[in-house]
C-alpha atoms as a PDB file:
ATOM      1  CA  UNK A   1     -11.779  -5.433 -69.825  1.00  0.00           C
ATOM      2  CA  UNK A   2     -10.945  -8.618 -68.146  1.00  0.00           C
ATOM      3  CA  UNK A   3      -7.532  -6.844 -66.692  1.00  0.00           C
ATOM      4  CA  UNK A   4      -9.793  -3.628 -65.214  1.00  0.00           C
ATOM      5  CA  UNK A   5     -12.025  -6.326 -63.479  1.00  0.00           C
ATOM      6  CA  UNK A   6      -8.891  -7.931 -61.825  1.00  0.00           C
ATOM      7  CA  UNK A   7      -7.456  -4.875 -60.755  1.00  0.00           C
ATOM      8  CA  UNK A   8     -10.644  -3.759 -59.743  1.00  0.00           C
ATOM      9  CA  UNK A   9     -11.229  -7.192 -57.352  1.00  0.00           C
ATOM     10  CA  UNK A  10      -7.757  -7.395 -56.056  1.00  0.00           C
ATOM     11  CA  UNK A  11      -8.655  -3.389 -55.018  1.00  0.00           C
ATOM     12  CA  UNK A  12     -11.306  -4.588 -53.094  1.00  0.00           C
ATOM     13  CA  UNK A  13      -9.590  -7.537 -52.063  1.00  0.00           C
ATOM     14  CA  UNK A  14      -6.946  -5.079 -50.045  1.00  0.00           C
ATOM     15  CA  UNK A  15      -9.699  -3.248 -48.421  1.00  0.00           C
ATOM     16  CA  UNK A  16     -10.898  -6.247 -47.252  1.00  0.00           C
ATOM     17  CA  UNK A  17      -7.898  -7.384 -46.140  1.00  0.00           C
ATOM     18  CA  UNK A  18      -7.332  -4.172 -44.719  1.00  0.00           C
ATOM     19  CA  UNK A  19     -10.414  -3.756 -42.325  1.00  0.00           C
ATOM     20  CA  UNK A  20      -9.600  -7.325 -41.573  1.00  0.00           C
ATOM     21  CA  UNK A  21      -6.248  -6.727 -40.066  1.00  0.00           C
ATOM     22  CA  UNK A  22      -7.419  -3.663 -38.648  1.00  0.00           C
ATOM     23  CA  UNK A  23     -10.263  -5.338 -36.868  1.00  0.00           C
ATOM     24  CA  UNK A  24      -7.681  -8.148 -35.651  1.00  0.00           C
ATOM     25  CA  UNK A  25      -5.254  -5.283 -34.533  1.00  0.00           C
ATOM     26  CA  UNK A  26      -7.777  -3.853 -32.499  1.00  0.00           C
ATOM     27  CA  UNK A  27      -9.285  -7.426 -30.707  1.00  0.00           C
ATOM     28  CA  UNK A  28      -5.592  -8.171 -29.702  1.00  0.00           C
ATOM     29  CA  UNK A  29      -4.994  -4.701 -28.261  1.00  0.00           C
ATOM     30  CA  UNK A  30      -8.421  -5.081 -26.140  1.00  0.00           C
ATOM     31  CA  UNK A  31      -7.438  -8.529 -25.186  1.00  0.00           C
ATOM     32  CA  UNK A  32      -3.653  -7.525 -24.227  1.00  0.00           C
ATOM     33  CA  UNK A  33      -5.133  -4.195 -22.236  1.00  0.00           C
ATOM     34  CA  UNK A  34      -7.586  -6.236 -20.544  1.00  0.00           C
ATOM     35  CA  UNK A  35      -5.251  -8.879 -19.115  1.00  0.00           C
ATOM     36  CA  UNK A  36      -2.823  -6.048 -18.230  1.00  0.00           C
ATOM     37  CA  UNK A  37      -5.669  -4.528 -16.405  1.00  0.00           C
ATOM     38  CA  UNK A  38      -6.503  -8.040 -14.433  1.00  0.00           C
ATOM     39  CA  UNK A  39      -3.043  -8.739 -13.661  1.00  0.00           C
ATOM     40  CA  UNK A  40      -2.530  -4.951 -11.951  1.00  0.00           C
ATOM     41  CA  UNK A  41      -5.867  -5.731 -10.135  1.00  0.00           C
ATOM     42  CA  UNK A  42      -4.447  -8.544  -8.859  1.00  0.00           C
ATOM     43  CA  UNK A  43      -0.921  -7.714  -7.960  1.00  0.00           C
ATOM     44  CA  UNK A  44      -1.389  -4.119  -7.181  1.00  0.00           C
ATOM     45  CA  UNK A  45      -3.867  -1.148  -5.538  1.00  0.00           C
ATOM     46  CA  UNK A  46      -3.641   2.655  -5.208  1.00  0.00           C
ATOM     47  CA  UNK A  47      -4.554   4.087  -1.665  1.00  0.00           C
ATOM     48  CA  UNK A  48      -4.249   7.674  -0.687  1.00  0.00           C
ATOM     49  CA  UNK A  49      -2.880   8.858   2.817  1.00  0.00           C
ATOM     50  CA  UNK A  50      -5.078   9.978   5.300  1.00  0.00           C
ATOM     51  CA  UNK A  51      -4.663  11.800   8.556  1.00  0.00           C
ATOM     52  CA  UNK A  52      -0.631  12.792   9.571  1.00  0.00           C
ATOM     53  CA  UNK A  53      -0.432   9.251  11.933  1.00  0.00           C
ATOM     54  CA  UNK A  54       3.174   8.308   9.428  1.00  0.00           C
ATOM     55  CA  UNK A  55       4.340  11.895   9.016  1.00  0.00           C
ATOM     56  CA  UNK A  56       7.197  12.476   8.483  1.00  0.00           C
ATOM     57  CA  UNK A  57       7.526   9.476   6.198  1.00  0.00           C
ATOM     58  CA  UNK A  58       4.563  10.040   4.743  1.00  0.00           C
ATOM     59  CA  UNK A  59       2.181  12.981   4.453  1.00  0.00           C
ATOM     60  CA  UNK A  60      -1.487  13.388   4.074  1.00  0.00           C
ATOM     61  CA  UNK A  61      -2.609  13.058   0.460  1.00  0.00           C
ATOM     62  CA  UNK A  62       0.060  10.921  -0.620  1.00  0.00           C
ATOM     63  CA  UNK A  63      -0.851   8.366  -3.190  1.00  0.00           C
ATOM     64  CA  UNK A  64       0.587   4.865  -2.554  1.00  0.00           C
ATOM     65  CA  UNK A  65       0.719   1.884  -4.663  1.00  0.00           C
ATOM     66  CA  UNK A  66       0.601  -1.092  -2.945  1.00  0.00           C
ATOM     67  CA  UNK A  67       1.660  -4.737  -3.526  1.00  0.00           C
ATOM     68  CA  UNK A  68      -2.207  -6.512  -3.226  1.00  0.00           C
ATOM     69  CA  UNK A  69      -2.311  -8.920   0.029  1.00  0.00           C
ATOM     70  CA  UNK A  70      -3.010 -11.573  -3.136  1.00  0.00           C
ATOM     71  CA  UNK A  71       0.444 -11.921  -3.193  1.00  0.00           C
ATOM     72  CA  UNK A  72       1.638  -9.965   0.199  1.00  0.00           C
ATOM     73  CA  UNK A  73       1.417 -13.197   2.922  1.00  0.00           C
ATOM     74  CA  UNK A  74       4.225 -12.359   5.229  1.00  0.00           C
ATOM     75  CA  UNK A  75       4.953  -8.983   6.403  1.00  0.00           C
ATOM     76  CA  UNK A  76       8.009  -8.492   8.062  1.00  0.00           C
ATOM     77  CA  UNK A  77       9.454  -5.490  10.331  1.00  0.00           C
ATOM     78  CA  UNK A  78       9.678  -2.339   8.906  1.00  0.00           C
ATOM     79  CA  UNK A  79       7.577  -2.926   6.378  1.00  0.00           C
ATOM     80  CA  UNK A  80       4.472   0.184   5.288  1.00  0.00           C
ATOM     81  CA  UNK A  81       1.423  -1.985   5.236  1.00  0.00           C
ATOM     82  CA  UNK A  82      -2.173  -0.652   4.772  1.00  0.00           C
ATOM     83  CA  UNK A  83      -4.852  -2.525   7.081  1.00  0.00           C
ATOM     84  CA  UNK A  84      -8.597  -2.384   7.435  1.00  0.00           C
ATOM     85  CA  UNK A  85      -9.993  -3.331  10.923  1.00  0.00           C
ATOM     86  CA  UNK A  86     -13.553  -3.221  11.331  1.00  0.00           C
ATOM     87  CA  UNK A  87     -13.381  -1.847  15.288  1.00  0.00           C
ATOM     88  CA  UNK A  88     -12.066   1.264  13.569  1.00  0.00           C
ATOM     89  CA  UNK A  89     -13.450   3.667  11.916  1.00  0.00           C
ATOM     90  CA  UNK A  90     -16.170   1.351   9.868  1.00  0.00           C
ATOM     91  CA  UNK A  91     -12.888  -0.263   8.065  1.00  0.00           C
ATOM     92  CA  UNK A  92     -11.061   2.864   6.487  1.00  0.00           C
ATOM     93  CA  UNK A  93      -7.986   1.704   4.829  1.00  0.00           C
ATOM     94  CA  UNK A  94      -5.061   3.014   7.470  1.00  0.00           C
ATOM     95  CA  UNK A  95      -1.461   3.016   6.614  1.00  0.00           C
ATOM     96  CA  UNK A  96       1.186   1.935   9.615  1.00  0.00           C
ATOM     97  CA  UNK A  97       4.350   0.375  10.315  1.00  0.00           C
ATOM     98  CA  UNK A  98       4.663  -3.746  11.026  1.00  0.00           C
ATOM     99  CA  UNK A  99       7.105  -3.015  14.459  1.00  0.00           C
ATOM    100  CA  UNK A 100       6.667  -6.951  15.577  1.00  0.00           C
ATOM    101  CA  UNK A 101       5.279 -10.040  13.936  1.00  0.00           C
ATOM    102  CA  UNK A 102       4.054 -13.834  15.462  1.00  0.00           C
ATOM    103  CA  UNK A 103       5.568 -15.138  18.089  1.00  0.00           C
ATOM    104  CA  UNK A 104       7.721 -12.069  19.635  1.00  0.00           C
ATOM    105  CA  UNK A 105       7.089  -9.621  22.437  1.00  0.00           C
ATOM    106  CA  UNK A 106       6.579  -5.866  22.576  1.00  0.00           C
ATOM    107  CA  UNK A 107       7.461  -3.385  25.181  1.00  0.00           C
ATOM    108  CA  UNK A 108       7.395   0.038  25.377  1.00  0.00           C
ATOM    109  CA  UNK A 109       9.426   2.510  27.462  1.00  0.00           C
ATOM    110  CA  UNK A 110       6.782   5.451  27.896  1.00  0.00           C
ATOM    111  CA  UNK A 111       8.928   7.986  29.879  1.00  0.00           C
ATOM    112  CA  UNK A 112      11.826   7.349  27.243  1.00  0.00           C
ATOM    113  CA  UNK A 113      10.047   6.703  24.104  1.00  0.00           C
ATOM    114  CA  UNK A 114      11.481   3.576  23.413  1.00  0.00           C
ATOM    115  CA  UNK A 115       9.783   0.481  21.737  1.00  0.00           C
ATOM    116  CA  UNK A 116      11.719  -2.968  22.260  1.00  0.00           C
ATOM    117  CA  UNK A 117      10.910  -6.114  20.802  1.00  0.00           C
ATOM    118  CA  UNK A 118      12.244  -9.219  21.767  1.00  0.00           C
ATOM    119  CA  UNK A 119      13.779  -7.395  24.905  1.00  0.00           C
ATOM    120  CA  UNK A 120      16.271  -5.576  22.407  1.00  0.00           C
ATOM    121  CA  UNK A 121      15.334  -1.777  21.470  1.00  0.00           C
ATOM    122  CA  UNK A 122      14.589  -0.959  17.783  1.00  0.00           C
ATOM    123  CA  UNK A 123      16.723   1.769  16.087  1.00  0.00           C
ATOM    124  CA  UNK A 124      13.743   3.585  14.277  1.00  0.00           C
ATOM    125  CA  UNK A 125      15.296   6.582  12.161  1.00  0.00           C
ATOM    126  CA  UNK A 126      11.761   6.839  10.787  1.00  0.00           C
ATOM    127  CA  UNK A 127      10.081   8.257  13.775  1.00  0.00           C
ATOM    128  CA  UNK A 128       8.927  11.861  14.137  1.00  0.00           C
ATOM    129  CA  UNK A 129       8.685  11.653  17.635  1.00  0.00           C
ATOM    130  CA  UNK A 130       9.408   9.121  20.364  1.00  0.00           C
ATOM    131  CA  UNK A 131       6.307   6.706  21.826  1.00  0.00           C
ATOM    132  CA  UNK A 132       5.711   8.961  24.681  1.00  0.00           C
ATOM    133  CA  UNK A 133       1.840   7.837  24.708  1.00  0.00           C
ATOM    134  CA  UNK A 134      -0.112   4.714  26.020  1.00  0.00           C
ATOM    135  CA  UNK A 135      -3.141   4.119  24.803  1.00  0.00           C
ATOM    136  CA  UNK A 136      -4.896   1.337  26.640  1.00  0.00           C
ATOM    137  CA  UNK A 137      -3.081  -2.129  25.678  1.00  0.00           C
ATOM    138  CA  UNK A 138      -1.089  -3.616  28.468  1.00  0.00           C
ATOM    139  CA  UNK A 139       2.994  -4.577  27.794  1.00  0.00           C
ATOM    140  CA  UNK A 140       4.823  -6.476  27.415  1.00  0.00           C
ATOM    141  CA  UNK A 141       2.585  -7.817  24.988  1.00  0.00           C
ATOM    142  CA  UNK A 142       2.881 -10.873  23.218  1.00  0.00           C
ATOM    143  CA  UNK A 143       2.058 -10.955  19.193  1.00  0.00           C
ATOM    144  CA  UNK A 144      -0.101 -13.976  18.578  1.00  0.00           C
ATOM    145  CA  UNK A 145      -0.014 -16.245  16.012  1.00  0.00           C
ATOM    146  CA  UNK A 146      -1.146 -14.595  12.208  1.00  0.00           C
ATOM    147  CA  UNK A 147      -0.788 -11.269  13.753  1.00  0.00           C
ATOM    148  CA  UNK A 148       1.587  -8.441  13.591  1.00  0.00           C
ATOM    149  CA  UNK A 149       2.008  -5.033  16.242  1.00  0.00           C
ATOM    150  CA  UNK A 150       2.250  -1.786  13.704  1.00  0.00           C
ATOM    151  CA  UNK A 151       2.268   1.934  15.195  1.00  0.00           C
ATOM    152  CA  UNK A 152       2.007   5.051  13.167  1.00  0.00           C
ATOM    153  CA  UNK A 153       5.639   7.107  12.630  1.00  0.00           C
ATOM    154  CA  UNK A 154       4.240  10.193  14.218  1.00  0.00           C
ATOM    155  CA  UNK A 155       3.728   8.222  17.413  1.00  0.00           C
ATOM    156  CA  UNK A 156       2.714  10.841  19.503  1.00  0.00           C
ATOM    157  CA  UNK A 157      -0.222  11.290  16.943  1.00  0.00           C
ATOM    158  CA  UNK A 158      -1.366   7.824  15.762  1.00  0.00           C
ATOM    159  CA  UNK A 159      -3.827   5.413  17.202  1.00  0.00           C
ATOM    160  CA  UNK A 160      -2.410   2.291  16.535  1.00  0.00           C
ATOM    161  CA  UNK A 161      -1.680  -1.547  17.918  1.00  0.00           C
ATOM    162  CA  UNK A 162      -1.234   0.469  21.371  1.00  0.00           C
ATOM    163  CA  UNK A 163      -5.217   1.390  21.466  1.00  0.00           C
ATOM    164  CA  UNK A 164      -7.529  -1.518  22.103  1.00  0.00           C
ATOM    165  CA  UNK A 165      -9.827  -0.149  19.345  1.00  0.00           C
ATOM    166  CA  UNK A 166      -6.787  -1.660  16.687  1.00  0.00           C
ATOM    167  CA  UNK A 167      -4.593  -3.967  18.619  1.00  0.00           C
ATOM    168  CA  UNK A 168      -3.042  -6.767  17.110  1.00  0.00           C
ATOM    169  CA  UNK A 169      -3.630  -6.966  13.368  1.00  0.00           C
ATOM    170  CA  UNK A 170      -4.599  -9.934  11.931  1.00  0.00           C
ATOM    171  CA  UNK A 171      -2.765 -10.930   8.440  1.00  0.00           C
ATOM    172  CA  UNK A 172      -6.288 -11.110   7.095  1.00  0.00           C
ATOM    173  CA  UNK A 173      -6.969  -7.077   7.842  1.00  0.00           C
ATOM    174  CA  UNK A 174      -3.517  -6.549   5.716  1.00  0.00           C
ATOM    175  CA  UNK A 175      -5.067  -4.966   2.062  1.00  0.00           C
ATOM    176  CA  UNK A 176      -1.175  -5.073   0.935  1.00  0.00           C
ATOM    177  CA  UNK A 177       2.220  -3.958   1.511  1.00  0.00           C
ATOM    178  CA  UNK A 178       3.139  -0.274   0.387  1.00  0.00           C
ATOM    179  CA  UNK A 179       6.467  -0.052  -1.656  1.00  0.00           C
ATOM    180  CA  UNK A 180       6.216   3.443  -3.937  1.00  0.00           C
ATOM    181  CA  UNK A 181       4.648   6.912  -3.789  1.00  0.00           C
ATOM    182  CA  UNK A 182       3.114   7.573  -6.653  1.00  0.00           C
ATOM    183  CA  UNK A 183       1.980  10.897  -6.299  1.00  0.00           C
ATOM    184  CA  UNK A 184       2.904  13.284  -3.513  1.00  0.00           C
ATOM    185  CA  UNK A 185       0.569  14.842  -1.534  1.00  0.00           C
ATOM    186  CA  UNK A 186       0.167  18.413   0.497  1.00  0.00           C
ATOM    187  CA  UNK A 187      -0.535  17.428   4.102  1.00  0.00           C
ATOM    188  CA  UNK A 188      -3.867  18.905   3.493  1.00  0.00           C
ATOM    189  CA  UNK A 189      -2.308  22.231   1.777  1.00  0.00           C
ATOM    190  CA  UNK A 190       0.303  22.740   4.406  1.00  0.00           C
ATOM    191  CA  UNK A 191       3.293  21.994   2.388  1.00  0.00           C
ATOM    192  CA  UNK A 192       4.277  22.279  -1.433  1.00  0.00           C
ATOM    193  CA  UNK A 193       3.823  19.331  -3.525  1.00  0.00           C
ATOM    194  CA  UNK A 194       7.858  17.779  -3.808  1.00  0.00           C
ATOM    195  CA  UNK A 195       7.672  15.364  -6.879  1.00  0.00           C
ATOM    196  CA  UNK A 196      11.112  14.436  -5.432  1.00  0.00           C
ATOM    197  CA  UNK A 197      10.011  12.291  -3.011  1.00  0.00           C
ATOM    198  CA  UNK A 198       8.564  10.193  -5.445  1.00  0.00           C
ATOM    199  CA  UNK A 199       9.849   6.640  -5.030  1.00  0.00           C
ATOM    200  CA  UNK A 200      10.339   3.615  -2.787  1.00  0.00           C
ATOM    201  CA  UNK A 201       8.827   3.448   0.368  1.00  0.00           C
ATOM    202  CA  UNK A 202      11.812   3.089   3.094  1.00  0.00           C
END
């Protein structure tokens, strides 16, 4: 009798045991997933291409995931950044190019399509068409301080740092720094969807 009642409370005693490990499984998975969650927050957003201003590089519909301007302080030439300027287009995120940063001087050669900074002309294998087309903002044009010059890649269809409505953008516009397609998009149907150009963002 005694025995059945010991092998009947050590029976119970591995349910218990079992719901309690179960239970602890579970809290540490929310807690792990929730701080996973936080820390992608922090370091990292999604933002989908709009409008064919970086085609060829980029089409419309693409998904992009972008390194958060948490950690993004200093962009550099070359890089994709996403900005939000409040003189355009009530603040829609808008994905460009950084061309010139702080402290160094634009110019633009209209009739031949070519951008120079620093007095030196860029080699820009990235464009789909030469800069053919002012927009308003005088050059040469010095970037000022905590600001950075960005144009579109499809230059002869992208309002950009050359319109007065964008200009110079300030660092603090800068929602992050673009580094990988996620997700290609269709130019709005246009083209197949090429899961081969999944990957870094040149």
């Amino acid at each position: 009798m005694d025995d059945m009642k010991k092998n009947n409370k050590s029976k119970s005693e591995e349910k218990g045991n079992w719901k309690k490990d179960l239970k602890m499984y579970l809290h540490d998975l929310v807690m792990y997933v929730s701080v996973i969650l936080v820390v992608f927050l922090l370091l990292f957003r999604i933002i989908v291409v709009s409008g064919d201003s970086m085609y060829s590089s980029l089409l419309d519909g693409d998904y992009l995931l972008l390194i958060s301007n948490t950690f993004y302080h200093e962009p550099k030439q070359g890089d994709v950044i996403v900005i939000s300027k409040n003189t355009y287009d009530n603040g829609a995120p808008i994905v460009k190019r950084v061309i010139a940063v702080e402290d160094q001087i634009v110019d633009i050669d209209f009739d031949l399509g070519i951008v120079y900074v620093d007095g030196l002309p860029l080699d820009e294998p990235y464009v789909n068409t030469p800069t053919n087309r002012a927009e308003g903002v005088a050059f040469p044009l010095l970037v000022e301080e905590g600001c950075c010059f960005v144009l579109g890649d499809n230059r002869n269809d992208s309002k950009d740092s050359r319109h007065p409505d964008i200009g110079l953008v300030d660092r603090r516009e800068i929602l992050g720094k673009a580094v990988l397609l996620v997700c290609p998009g269709t130019d709005d149907g246009m083209v197949p969807r090429d899961f081969g150009r999944i990957g870094a963002i040149k």
